[in-house]
Protein backbone atom coordinates (compact mmCIF):
# COMPACT_ATOMS: atom_id res chain seq x y z
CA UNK A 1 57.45 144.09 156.53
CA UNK A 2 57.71 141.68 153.54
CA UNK A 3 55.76 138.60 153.94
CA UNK A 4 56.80 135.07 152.80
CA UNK A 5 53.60 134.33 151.04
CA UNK A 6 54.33 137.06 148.62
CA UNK A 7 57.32 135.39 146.91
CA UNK A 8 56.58 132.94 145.14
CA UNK A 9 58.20 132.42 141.49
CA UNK A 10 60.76 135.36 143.22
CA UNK A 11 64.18 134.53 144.07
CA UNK A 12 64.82 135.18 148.33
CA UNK A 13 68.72 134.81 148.84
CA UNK A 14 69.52 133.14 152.93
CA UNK A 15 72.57 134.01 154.37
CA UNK A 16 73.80 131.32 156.31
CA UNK A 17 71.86 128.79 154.87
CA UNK A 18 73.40 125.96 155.91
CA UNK A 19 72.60 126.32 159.69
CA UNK A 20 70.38 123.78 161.14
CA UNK A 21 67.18 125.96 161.44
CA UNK A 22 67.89 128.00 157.95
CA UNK A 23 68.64 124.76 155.74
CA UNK A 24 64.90 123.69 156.78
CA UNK A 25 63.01 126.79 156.21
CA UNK A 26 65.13 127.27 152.83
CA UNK A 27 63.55 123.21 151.69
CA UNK A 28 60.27 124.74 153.38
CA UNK A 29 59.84 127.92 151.36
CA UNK A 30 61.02 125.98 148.22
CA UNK A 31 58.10 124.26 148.39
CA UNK A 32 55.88 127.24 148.42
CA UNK A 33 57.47 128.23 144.95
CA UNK A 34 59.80 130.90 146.07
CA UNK A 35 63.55 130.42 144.22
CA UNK A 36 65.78 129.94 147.03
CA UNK A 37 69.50 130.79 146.93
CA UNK A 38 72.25 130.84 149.48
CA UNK A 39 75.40 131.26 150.75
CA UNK A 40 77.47 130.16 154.10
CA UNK A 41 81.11 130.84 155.15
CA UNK A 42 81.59 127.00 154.96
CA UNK A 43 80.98 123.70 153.21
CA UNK A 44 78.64 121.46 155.50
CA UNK A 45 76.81 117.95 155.20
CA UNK A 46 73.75 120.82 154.96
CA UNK A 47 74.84 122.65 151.94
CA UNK A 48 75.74 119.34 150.21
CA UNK A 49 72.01 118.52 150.92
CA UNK A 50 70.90 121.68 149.72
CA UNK A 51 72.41 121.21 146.27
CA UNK A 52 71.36 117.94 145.65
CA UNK A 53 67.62 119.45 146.04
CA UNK A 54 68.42 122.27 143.58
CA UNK A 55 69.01 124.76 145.97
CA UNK A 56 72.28 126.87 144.66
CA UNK A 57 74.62 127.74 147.60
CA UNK A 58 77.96 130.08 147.43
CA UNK A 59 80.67 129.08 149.97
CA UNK A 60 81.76 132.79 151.46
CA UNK A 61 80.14 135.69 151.68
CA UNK A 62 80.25 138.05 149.14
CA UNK A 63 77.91 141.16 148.38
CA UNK A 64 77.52 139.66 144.55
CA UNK A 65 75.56 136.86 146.35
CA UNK A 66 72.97 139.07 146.43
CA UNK A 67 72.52 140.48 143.17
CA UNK A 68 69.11 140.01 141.57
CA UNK A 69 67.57 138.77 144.76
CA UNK A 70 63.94 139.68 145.54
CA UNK A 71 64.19 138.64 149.39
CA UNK A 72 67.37 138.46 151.52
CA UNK A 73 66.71 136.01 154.63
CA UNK A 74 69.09 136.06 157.64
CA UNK A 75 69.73 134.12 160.47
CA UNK A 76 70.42 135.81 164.23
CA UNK A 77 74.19 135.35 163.80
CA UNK A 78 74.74 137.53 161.06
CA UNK A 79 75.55 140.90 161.79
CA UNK A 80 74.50 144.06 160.12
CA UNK A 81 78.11 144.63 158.55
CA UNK A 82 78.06 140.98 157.10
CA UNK A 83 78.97 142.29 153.21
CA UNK A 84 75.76 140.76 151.87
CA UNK A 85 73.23 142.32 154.38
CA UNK A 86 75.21 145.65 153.24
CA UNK A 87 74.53 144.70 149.80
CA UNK A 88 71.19 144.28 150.51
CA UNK A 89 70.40 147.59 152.27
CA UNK A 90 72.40 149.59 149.73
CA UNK A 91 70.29 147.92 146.72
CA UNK A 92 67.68 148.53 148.98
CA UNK A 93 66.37 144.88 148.77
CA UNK A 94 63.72 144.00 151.70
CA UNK A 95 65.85 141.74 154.53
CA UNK A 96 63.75 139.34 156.93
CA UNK A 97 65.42 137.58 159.69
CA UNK A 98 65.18 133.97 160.41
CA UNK A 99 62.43 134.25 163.36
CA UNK A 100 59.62 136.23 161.09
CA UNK A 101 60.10 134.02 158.21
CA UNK A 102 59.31 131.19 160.70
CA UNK A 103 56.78 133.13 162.40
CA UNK A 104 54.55 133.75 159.10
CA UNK A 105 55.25 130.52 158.00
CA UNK A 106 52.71 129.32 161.23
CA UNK A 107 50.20 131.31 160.63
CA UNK A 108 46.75 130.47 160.40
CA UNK A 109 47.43 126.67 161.61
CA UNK A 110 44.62 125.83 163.89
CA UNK A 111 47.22 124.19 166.31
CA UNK A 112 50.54 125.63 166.43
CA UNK A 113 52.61 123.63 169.03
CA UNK A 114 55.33 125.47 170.00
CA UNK A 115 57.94 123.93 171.84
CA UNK A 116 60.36 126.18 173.90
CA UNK A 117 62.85 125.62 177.15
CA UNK A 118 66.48 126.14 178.05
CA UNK A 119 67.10 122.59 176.90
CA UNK A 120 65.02 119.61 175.55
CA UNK A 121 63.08 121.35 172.83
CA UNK A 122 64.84 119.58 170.18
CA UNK A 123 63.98 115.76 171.63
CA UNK A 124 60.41 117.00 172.36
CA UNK A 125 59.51 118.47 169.49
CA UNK A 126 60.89 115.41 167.49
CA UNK A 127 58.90 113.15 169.51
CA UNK A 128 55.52 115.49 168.84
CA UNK A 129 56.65 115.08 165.26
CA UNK A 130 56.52 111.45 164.68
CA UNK A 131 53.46 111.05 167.00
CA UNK A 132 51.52 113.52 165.26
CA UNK A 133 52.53 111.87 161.75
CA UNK A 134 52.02 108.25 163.11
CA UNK A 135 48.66 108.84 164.35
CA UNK A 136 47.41 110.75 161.37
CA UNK A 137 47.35 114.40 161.87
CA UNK A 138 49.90 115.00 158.93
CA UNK A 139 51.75 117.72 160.64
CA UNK A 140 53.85 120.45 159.24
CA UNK A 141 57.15 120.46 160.95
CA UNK A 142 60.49 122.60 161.41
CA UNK A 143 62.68 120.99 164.43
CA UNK A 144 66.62 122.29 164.75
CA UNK A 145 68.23 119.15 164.20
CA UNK A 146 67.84 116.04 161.98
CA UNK A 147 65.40 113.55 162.20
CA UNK A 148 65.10 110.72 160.57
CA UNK A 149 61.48 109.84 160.56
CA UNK A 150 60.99 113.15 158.59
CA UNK A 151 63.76 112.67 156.26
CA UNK A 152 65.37 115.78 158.12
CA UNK A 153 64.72 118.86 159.72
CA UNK A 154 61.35 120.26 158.20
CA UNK A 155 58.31 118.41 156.25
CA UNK A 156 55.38 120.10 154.89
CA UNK A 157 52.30 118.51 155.93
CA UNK A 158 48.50 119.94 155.91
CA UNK A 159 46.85 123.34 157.01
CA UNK A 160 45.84 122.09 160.43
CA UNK A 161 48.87 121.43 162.64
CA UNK A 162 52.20 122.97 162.61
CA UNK A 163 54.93 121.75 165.12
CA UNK A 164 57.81 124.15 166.00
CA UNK A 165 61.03 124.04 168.23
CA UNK A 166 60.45 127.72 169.68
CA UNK A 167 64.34 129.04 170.90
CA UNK A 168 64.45 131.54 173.28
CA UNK A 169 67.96 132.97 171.22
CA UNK A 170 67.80 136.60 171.00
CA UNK A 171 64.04 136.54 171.86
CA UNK A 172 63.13 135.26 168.58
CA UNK A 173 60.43 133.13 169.66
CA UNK A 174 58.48 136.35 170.49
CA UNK A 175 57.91 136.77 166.42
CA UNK A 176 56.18 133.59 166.57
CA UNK A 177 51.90 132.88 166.51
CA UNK A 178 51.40 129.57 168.92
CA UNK A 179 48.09 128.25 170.13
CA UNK A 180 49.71 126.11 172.51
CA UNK A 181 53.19 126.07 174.05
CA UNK A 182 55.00 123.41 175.81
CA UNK A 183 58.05 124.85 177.75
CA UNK A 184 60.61 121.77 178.85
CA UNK A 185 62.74 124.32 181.63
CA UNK A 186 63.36 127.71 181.82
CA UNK A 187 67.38 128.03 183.54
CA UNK A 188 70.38 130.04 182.99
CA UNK A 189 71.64 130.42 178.98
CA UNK A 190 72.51 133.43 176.65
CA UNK A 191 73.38 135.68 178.77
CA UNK A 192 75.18 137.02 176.19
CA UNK A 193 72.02 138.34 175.22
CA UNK A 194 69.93 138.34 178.41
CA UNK A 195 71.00 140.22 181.16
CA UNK A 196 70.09 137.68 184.04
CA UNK A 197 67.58 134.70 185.07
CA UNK A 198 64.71 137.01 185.44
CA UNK A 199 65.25 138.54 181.95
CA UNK A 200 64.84 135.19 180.79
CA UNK A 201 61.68 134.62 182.72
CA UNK A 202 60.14 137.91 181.87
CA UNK A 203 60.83 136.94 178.06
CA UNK A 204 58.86 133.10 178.63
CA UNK A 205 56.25 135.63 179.92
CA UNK A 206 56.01 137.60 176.57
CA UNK A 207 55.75 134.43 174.81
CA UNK A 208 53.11 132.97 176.79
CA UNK A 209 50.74 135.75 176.17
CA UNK A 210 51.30 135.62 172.38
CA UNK A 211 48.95 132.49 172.95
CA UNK A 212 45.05 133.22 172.32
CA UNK A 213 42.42 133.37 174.39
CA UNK A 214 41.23 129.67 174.00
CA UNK A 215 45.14 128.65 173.95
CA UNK A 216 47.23 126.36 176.22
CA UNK A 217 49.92 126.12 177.91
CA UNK A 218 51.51 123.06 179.28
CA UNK A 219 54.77 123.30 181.35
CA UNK A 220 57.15 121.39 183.40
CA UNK A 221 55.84 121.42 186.53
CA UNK A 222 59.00 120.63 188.32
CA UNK A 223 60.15 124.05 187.23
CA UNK A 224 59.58 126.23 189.53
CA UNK A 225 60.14 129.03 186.75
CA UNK A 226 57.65 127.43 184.73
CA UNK A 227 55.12 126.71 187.44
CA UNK A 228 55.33 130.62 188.43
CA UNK A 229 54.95 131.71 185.11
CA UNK A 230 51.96 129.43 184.90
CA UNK A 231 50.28 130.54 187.98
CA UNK A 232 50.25 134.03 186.60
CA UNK A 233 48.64 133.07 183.06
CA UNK A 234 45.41 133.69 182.01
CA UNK A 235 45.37 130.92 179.95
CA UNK A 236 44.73 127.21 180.39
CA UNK A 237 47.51 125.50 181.31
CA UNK A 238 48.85 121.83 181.83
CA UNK A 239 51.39 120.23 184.08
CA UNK A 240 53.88 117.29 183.80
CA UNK A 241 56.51 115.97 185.81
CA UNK A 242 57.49 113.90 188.68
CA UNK A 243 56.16 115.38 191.37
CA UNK A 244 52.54 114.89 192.93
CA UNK A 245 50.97 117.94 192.01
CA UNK A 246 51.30 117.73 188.51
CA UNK A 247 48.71 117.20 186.22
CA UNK A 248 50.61 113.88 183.73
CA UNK A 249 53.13 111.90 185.80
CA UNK A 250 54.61 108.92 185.49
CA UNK A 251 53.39 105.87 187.47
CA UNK A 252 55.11 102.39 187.99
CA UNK A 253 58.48 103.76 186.67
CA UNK A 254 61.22 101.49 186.09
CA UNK A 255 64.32 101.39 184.29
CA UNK A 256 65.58 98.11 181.64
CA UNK A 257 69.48 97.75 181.79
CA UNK A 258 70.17 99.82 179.64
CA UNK A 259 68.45 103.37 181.14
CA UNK A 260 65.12 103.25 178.86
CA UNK A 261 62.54 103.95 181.05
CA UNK A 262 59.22 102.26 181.47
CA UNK A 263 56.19 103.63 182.99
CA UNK A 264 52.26 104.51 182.76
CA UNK A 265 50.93 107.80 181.49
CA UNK A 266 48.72 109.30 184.32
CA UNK A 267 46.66 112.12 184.23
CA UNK A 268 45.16 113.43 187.31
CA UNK A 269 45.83 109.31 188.46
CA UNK A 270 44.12 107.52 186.11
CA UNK A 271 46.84 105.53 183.93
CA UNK A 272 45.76 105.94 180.13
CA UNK A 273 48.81 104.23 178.32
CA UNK A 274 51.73 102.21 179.02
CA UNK A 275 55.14 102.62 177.19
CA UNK A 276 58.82 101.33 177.22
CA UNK A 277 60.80 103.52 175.69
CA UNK A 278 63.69 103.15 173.42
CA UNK A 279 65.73 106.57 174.36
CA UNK A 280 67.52 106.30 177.77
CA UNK A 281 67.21 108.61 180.83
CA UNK A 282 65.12 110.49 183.15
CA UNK A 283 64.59 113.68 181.22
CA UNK A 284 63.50 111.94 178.12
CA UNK A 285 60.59 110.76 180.46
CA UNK A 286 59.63 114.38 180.56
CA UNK A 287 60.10 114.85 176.63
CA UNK A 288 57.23 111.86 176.50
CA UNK A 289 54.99 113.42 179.11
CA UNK A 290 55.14 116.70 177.71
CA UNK A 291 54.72 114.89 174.23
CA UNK A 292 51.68 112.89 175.68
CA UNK A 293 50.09 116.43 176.47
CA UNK A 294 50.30 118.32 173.46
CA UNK A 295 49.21 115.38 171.36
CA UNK A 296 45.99 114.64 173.33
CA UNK A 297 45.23 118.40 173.25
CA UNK A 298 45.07 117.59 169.38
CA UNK A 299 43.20 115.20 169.78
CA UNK A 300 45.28 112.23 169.58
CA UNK A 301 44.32 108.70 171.62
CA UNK A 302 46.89 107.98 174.35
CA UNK A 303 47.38 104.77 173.30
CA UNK A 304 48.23 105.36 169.70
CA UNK A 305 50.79 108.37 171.20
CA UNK A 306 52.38 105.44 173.37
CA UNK A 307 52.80 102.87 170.65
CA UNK A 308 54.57 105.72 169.03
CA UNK A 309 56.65 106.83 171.35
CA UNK A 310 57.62 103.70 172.03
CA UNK A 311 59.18 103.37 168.25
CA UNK A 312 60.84 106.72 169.05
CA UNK A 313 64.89 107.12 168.27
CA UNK A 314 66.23 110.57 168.55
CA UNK A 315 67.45 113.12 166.22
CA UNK A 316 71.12 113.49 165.02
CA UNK A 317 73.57 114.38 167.67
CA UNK A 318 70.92 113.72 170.68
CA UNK A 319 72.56 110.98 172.33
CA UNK A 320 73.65 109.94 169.22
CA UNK A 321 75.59 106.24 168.87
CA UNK A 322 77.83 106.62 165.95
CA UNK A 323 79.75 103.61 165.96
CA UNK A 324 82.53 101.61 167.61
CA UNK A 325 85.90 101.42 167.55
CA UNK A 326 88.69 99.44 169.39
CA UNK A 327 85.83 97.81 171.44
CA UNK A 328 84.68 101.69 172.40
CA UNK A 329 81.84 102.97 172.11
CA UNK A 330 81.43 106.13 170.68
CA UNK A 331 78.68 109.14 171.00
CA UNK A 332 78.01 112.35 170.48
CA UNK A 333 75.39 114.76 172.20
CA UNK A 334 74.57 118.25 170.99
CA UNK A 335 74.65 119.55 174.97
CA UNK A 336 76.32 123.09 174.51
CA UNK A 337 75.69 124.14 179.07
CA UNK A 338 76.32 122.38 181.86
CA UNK A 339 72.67 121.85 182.40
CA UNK A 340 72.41 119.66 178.78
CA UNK A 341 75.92 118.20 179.48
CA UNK A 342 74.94 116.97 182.95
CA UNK A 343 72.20 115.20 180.82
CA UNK A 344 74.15 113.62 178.30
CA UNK A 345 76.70 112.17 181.03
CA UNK A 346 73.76 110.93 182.71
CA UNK A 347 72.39 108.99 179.79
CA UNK A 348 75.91 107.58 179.31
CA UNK A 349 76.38 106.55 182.80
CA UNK A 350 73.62 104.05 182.08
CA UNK A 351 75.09 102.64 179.26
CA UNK A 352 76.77 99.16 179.96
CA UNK A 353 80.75 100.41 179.98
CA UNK A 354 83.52 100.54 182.32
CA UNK A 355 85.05 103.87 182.22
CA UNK A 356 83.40 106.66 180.71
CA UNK A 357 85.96 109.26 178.81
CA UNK A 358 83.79 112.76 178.19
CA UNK A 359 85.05 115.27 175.39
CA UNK A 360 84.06 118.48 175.53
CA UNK A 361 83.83 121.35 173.67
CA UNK A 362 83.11 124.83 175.43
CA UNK A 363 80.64 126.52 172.97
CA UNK A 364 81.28 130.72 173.00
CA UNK A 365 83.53 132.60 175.19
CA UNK A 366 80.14 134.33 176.79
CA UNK A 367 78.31 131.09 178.01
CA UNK A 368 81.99 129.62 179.86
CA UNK A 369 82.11 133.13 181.36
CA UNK A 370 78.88 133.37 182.85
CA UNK A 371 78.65 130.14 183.19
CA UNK A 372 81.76 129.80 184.58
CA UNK A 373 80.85 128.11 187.46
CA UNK A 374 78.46 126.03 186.62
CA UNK A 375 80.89 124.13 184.30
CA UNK A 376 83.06 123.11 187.26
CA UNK A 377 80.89 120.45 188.30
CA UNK A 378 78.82 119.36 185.25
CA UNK A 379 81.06 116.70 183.88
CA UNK A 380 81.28 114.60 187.62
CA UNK A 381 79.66 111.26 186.07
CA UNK A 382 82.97 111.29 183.60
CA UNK A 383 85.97 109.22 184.59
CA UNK A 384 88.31 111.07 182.30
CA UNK A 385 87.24 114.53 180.76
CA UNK A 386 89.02 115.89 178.15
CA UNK A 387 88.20 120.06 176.82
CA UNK A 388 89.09 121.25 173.52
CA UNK A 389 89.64 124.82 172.70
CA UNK A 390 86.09 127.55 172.88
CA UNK A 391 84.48 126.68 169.68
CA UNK A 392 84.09 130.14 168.39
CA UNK A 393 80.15 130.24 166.68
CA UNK A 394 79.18 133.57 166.29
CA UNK A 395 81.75 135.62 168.61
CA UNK A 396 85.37 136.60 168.75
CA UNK A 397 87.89 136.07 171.34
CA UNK A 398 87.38 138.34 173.92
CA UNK A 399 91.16 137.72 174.84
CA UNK A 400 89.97 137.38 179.22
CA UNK A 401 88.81 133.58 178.76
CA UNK A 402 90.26 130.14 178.07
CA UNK A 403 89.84 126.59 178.00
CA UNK A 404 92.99 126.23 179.98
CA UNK A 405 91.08 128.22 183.01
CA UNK A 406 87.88 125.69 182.63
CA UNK A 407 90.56 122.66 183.07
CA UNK A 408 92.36 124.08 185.90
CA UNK A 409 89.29 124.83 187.35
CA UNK A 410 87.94 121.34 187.34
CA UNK A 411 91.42 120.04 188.02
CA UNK A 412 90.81 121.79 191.39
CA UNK A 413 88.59 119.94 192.35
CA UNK A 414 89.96 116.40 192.16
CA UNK A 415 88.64 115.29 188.67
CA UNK A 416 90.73 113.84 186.44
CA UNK A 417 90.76 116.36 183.35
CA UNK A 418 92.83 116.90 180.25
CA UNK A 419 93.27 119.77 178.25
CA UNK A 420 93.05 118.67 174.19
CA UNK A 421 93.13 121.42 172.42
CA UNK A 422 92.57 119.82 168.57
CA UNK A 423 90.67 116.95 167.94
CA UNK A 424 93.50 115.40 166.86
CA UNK A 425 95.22 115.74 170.50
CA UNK A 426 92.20 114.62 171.88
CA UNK A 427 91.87 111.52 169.89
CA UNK A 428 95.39 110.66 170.33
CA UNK A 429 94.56 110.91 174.30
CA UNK A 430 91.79 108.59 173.86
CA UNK A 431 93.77 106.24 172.01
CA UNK A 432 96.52 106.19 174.06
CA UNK A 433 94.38 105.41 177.09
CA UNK A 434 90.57 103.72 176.32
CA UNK A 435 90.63 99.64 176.76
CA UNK A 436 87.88 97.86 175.21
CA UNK A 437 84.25 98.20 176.89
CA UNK A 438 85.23 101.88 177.70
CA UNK A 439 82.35 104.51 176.39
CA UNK A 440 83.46 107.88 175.13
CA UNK A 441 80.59 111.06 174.51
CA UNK A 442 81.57 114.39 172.84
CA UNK A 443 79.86 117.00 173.70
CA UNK A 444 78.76 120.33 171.71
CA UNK A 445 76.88 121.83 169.17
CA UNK A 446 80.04 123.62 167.58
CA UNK A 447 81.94 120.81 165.67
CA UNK A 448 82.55 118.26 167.93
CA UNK A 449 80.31 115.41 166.43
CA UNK A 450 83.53 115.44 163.79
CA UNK A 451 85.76 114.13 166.10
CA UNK A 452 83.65 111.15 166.38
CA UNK A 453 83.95 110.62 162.55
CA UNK A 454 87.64 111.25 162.48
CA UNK A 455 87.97 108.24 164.79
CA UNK A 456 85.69 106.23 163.16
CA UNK A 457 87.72 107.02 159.87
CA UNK A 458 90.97 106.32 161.10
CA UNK A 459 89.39 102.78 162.38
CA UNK A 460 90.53 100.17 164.61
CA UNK A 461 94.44 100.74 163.60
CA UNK A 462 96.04 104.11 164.39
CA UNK A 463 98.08 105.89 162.92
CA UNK A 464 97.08 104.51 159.22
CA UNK A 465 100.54 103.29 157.33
């Protein structure tokens, strides 16, 4: 197996490079001093981002991308028969996929904090991120999503700590090296991949043993799952959460008008910080607890970690205000399952508004069939949902589901629900029926967050003369 560290002054060529995990590790290795090239089927705010660092990337794949490459680097959604991965194994140039590149990349860190969970990694590893970096432990970072305390998705710190979001996608946190691992949740999600719930577990289990010896664990211990999984570790390990038998909890919790939470940081009782947050919601009081843990096992003081987290605002797409138009106010939310969509409403609902309008967009044809029924119900804290078509990603239509079945399902069961196939349907829907003080949230991580800036283009009058 090729190894990273090998490469430098050599040219590796990513396929797919604009993805949110790839265009990191591409500005990552860059700074090691490999040549990085790159291609991806479209044009993206990423690849523009890419460029303006010096980073050349081809728009389509073509097996000429290839030619002259030392390394060819891959993320999990390109397939074997992708025309530059044939390239590559007909010039017989060494392929790594996405996972081991990120995998190496942690080695030898004395603290590799690896964040994994069915949802929430993103939010908790950007919060670990700007704690760490506020309270002087210079961390080295790769998150999937865009922060803007980093200046992105990745930053190169020092030798000592190295902060990861950890996804449980096609197993490919198992090629990782953590010394500790927070897990947010462990629920239902790729089953296009994993064959049930317990396949899931069992692969959390591989991943906790990759810790060492003298590693740590620290889980949600609301989770069931996690708590199990725990139990059976031979390993220290860590609880937060709400409930009593959890190791950090939250005490004296309240809620300002607006959702943000404020509360004391207990461990085992005894109140070490205070904080008011600035992101709203219940589960972002998890994301801090967990974020209190990993940083103290660091070595951070709880009360610097608090001031921090008190200055925290959350990464693109996470909750996201983008702007407002016609006296609406508009967000986005990366949620992609009912589980992170029930979230996202649930942050809105606190939001000062009168109706809420939801818009969202089913992400693959294999999560809205197995989680077919789970989606029924998820969207309840919207007034008005509106679905656009299956955003695609990776698969092809498998011709036996549709939006269409999601709305008439949901129509069902008394909720008023709209099917908007385009964005341009759905904005003329919104249009034609928001009145100022109304909130509206997209919902996906396909393509949705677009809709929000095709609004915001088109402004307060619309249609533009």
């Amino acid at each position: 197996m090729p190894h990273i560290k090998d490469y430098a002054g050599r040219r590796a060529h990513m396929i797919g490079i604009g993805g949110s995990s790839m265009s990191g590790l591409a500005l990552m290795i860059k700074k090691l001093g490999v040549r990085v090239t790159g291609s991806d089927s479209v044009r993206s705010y990423a690849t523009d981002q890419l460029e303006a660092a010096g980073i050349p990337v081809h728009i389509g794949h073509e097996a000429g991308n290839v030619h002259g490459a030392d390394l060819v680097i891959y993320s999990a959604a390109i397939a074997a028969d992708n025309p530059e991965r044939a390239e590559a194994l007909r010039l017989s140039i060494p392929q790594m996929e996405r996972a081991t590149l990120l995998g190496q990349l942690m080695e030898g860190y004395r603290h590799a904090i690896n964040v994994c969970g069915t949802h929430g990694k993103t939010t908790t590893t950007s919060m670990l991120a700007q704690v760490l970096l506020d309270t002087g432990l210079d961390p080295t970072v790769h998150i999937g999503g865009q922060l803007d305390y980093i200046g992105g998705s990745t930053r190169v710190g020092g030798h000592d700590t190295f902060v990861v979001e950890a996804c449980e996608f096609n197993a490919s946190f198992l090629q990782f090296h953590p010394t500790i691992a927070v897990v947010t949740n462990i629920e239902e999600d790729h089953l296009d991949f994993y064959k049930d719930l317990d396949d899931i577990c069992r692969a959390f289990g591989r991943f906790f043993s990759l810790l060492p010896e003298d590693g740590l664990c620290i889980g949600n211990g609301d989770d069931p799952r996690v708590v199990s999984l725990l139990g059976a570790l031979p390993r220290r390990t860590q609880t937060f959460g709400f409930g009593e038998g959890c190791d950090w909890r939250p005490a004296d919790l309240t809620y300002t008008p607006e959702g943000c939470a404020d509360f004391g940081f207990a461990l085992h009782g005894e109140v070490l910080a205070h904080v008011t947050l600035r992101v709203p919601g219940e589960f972002n009081v998890m994301h801090a607890l967990a974020t209190m843990a990993a940083a103290v096992a660091v070595g951070a003081s709880p009360t610097d970690v608090a001031a921090s987290l008190a200055n925290f605002a959350a990464p693109h797409r996470r909750f996201e205000y983008t702007g407002t138009v016609c006296g609406v106010r508009l967000y986005t939310d990366y949620g992609h399952n009912p589980a992170e969509m029930r979230s996202a409403l649930s942050n809105a609902a606190h939001q000062p508004h009168n109706r809420l309008f939801a818009v969202m967009q089913p992400h693959t044809y294999s999560r809205v069939k197995t989680l077919f029924a789970d989606y029924i119900h998820c969207c309840d804290a919207a007034d008005e949902l509106l679905i656009t078509d299956i955003f695609a990603a990776r698969e092809k239509d498998p011709g036996d589901i549709h939006a269409t079945m999601l709305v008439d399902a949901i129509a069902a069961t008394g909720q008023k629900v709209t099917y908007t196939p385009t964005f341009d349907d759905a904005e003329a829907y919104l249009r034609a029926n928001w009145q100022p003080g109304d909130l509206v949230i997209t919902m996906s991580c396909g393509n949705i967050h677009l809709l929000n800036a095709q609004i915001q283009q088109h402004g307060d009058v619309w249609p533009k003369e």
